[in-house]
C-alpha atoms as a PDB file:
ATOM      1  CA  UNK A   1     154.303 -84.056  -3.763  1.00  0.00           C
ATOM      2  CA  UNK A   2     151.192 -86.602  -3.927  1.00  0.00           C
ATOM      3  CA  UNK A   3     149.208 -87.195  -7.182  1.00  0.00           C
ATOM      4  CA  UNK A   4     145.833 -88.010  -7.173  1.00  0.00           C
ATOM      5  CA  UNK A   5     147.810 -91.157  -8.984  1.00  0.00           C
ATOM      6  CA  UNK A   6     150.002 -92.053  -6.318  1.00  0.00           C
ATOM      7  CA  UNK A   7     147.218 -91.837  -3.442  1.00  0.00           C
ATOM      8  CA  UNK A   8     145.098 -93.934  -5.174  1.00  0.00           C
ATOM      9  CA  UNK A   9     147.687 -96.879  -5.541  1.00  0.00           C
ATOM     10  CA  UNK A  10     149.220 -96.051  -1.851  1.00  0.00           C
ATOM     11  CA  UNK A  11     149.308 -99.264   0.077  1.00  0.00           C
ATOM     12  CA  UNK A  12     146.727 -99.371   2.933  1.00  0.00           C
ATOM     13  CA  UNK A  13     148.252 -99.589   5.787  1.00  0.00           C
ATOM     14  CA  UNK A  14     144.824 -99.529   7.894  1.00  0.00           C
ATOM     15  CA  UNK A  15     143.544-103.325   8.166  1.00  0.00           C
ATOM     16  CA  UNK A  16     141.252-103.827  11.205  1.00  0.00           C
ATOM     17  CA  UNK A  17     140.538-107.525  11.531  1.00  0.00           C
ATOM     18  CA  UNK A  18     137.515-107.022  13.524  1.00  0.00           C
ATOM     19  CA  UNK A  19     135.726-105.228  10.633  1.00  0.00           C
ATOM     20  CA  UNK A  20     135.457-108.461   8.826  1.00  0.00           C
ATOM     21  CA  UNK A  21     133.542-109.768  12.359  1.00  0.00           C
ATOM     22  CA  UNK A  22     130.999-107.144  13.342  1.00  0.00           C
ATOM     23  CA  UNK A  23     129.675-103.780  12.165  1.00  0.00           C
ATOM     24  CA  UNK A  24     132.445-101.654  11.269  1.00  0.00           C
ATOM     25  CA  UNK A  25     133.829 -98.810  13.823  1.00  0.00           C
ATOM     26  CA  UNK A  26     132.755 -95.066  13.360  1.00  0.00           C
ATOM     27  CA  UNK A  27     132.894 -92.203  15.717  1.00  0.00           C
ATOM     28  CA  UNK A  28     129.561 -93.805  17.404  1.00  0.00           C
ATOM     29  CA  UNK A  29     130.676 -97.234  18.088  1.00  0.00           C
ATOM     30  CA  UNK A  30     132.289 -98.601  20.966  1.00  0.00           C
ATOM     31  CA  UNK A  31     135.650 -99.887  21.299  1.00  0.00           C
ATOM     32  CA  UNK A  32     136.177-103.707  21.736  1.00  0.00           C
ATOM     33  CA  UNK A  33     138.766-105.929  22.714  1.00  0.00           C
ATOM     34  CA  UNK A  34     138.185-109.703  22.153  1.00  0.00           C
ATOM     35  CA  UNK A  35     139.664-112.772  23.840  1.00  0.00           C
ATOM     36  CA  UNK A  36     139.035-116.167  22.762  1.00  0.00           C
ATOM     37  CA  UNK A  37     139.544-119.289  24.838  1.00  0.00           C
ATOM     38  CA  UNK A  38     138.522-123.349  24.291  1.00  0.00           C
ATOM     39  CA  UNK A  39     135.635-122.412  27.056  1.00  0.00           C
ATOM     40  CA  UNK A  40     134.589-118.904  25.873  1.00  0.00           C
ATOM     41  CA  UNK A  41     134.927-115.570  24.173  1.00  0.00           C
ATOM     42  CA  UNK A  42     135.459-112.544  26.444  1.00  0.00           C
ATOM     43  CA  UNK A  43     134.687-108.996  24.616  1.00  0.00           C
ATOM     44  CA  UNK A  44     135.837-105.964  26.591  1.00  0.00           C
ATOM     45  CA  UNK A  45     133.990-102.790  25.620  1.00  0.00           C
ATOM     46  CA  UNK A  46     135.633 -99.446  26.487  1.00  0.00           C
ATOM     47  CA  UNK A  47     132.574 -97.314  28.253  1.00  0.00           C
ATOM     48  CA  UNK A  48     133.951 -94.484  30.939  1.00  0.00           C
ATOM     49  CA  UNK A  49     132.127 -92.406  32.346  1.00  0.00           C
ATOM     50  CA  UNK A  50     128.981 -94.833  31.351  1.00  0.00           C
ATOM     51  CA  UNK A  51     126.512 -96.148  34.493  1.00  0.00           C
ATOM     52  CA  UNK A  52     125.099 -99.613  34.970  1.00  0.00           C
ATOM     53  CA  UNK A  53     121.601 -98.130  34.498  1.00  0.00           C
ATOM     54  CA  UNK A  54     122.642 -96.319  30.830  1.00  0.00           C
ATOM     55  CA  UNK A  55     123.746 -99.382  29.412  1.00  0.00           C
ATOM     56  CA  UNK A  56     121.737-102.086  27.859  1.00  0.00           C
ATOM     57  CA  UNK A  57     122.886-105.692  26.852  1.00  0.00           C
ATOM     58  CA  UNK A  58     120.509-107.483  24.871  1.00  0.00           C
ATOM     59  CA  UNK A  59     120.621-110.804  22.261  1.00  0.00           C
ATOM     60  CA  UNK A  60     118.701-110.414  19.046  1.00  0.00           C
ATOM     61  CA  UNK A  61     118.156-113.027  16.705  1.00  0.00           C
ATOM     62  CA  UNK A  62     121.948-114.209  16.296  1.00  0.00           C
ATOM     63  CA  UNK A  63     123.695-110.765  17.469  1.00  0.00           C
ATOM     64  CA  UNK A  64     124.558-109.451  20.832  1.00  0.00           C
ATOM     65  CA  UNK A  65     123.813-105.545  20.926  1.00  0.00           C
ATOM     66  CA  UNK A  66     125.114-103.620  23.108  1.00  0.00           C
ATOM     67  CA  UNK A  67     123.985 -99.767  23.136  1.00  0.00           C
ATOM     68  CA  UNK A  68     123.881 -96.781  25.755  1.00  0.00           C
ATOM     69  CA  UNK A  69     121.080 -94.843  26.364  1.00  0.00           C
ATOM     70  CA  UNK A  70     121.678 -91.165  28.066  1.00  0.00           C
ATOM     71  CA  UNK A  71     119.952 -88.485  29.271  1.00  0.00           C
ATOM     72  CA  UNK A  72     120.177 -85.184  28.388  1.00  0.00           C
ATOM     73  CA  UNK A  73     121.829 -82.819  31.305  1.00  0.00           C
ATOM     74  CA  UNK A  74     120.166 -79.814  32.826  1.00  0.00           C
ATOM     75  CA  UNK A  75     123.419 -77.965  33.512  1.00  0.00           C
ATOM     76  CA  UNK A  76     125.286 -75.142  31.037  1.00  0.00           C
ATOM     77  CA  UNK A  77     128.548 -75.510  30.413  1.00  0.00           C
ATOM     78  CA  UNK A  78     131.001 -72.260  29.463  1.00  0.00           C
ATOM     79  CA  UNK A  79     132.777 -75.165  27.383  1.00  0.00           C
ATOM     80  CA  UNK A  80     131.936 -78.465  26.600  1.00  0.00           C
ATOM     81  CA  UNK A  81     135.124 -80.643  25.343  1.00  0.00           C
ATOM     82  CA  UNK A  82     133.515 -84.295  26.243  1.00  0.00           C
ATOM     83  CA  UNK A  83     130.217 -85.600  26.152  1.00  0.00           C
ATOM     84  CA  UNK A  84     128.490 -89.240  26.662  1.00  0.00           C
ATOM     85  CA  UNK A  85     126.633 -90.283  23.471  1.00  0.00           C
ATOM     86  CA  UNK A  86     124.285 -92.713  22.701  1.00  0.00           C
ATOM     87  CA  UNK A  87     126.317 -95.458  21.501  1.00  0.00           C
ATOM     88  CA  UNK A  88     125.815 -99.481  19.986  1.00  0.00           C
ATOM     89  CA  UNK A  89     127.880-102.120  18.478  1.00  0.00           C
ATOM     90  CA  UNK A  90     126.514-105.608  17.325  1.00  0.00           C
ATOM     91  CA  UNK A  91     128.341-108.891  17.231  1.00  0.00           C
ATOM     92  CA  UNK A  92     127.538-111.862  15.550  1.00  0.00           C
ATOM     93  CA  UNK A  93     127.466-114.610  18.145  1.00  0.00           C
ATOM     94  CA  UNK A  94     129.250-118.037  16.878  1.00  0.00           C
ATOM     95  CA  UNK A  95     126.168-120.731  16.896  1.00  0.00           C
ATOM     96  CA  UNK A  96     128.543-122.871  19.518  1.00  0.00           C
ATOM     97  CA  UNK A  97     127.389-120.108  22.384  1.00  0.00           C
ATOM     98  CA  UNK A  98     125.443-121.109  25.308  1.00  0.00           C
ATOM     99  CA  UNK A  99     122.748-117.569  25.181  1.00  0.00           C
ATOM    100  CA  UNK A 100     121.382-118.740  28.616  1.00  0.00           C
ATOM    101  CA  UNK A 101     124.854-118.262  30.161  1.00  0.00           C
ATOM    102  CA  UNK A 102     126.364-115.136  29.261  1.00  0.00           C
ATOM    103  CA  UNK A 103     127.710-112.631  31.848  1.00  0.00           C
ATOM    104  CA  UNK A 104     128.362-109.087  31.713  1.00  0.00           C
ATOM    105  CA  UNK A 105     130.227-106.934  34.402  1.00  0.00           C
ATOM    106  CA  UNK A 106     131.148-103.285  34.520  1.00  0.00           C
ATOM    107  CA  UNK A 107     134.243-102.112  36.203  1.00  0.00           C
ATOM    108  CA  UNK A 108     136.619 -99.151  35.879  1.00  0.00           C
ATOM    109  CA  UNK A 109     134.647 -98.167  32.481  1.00  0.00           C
ATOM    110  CA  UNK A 110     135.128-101.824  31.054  1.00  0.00           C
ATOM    111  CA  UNK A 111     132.555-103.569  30.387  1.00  0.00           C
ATOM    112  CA  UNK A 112     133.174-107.408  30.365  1.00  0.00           C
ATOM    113  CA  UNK A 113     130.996-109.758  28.530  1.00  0.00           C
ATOM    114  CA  UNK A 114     131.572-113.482  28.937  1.00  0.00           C
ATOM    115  CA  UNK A 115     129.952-115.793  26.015  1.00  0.00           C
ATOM    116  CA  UNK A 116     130.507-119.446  27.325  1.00  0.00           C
ATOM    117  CA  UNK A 117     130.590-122.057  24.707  1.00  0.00           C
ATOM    118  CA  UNK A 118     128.485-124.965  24.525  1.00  0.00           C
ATOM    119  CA  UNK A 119     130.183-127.843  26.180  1.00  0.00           C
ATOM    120  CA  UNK A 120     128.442-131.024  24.791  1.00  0.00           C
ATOM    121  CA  UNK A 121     129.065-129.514  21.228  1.00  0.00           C
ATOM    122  CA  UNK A 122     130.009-132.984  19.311  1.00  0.00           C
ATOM    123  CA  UNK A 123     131.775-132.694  15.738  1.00  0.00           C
ATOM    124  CA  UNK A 124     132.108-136.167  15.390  1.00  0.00           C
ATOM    125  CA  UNK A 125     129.236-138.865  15.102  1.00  0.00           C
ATOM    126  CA  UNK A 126     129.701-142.367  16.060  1.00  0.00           C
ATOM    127  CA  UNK A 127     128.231-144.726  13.529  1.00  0.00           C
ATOM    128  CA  UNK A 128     126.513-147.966  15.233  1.00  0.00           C
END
């Protein structure tokens, strides 16, 4: 039988990396997978059922947001189980990322968002 003692000191088992990243994920968020490569990031965002026109892809400031926007529907359901919601998740964009070439493609209910890197990005100056 659990104490209030034990589950306090229970070991958390639950350590999402991404957290640390971006906004942390709640019921209204949207999934994300993220790749990174020496020539860019790619985040994969898990939208079915979602249409090109209901979601937006925007850069503010620093952060890429992506939301969904949906109507309501005129028809009446005997039972509802699933519904599209409005939806957003914001990532921090790395200051090495080129904003003027970033690409975002929606297939199969994945929505693919290439952030290319900034090639001429020197680290080292050369002292003449």
């Amino acid at each position: 039988m659990w104490t209030k003692t034990m589950y306090r000191n229970r070991p958390n088992t639950c350590n999402y990396s991404y957290h640390s990243v971006n906004t942390p994920r709640t019921s209204e968020s949207i999934a994300a997978n993220i790749q990174k490569n020496p020539e860019s990031i790619i985040i994969d965002l898990a939208l079915p059922g979602y249409e090109r026109t209901e979601i937006n892809v925007k850069i503010e400031e620093a952060e890429l947001v992506i939301s969904t926007q949906v109507s309501d529907e005129a028809v009446s359901y005997n039972r509802k189980e699933f519904q599209k919601a409005n939806l957003k998740r914001v990532f921090k964009l790395p200051a090495n990322i080129n904003k003027e070439e970033i690409e975002a493609k929606l297939e199969q209910g994945i929505l693919k968002i290439t952030l290319n890197k900034i090639k001429n990005n020197k680290t080292q100056i050369n002292i003449l």
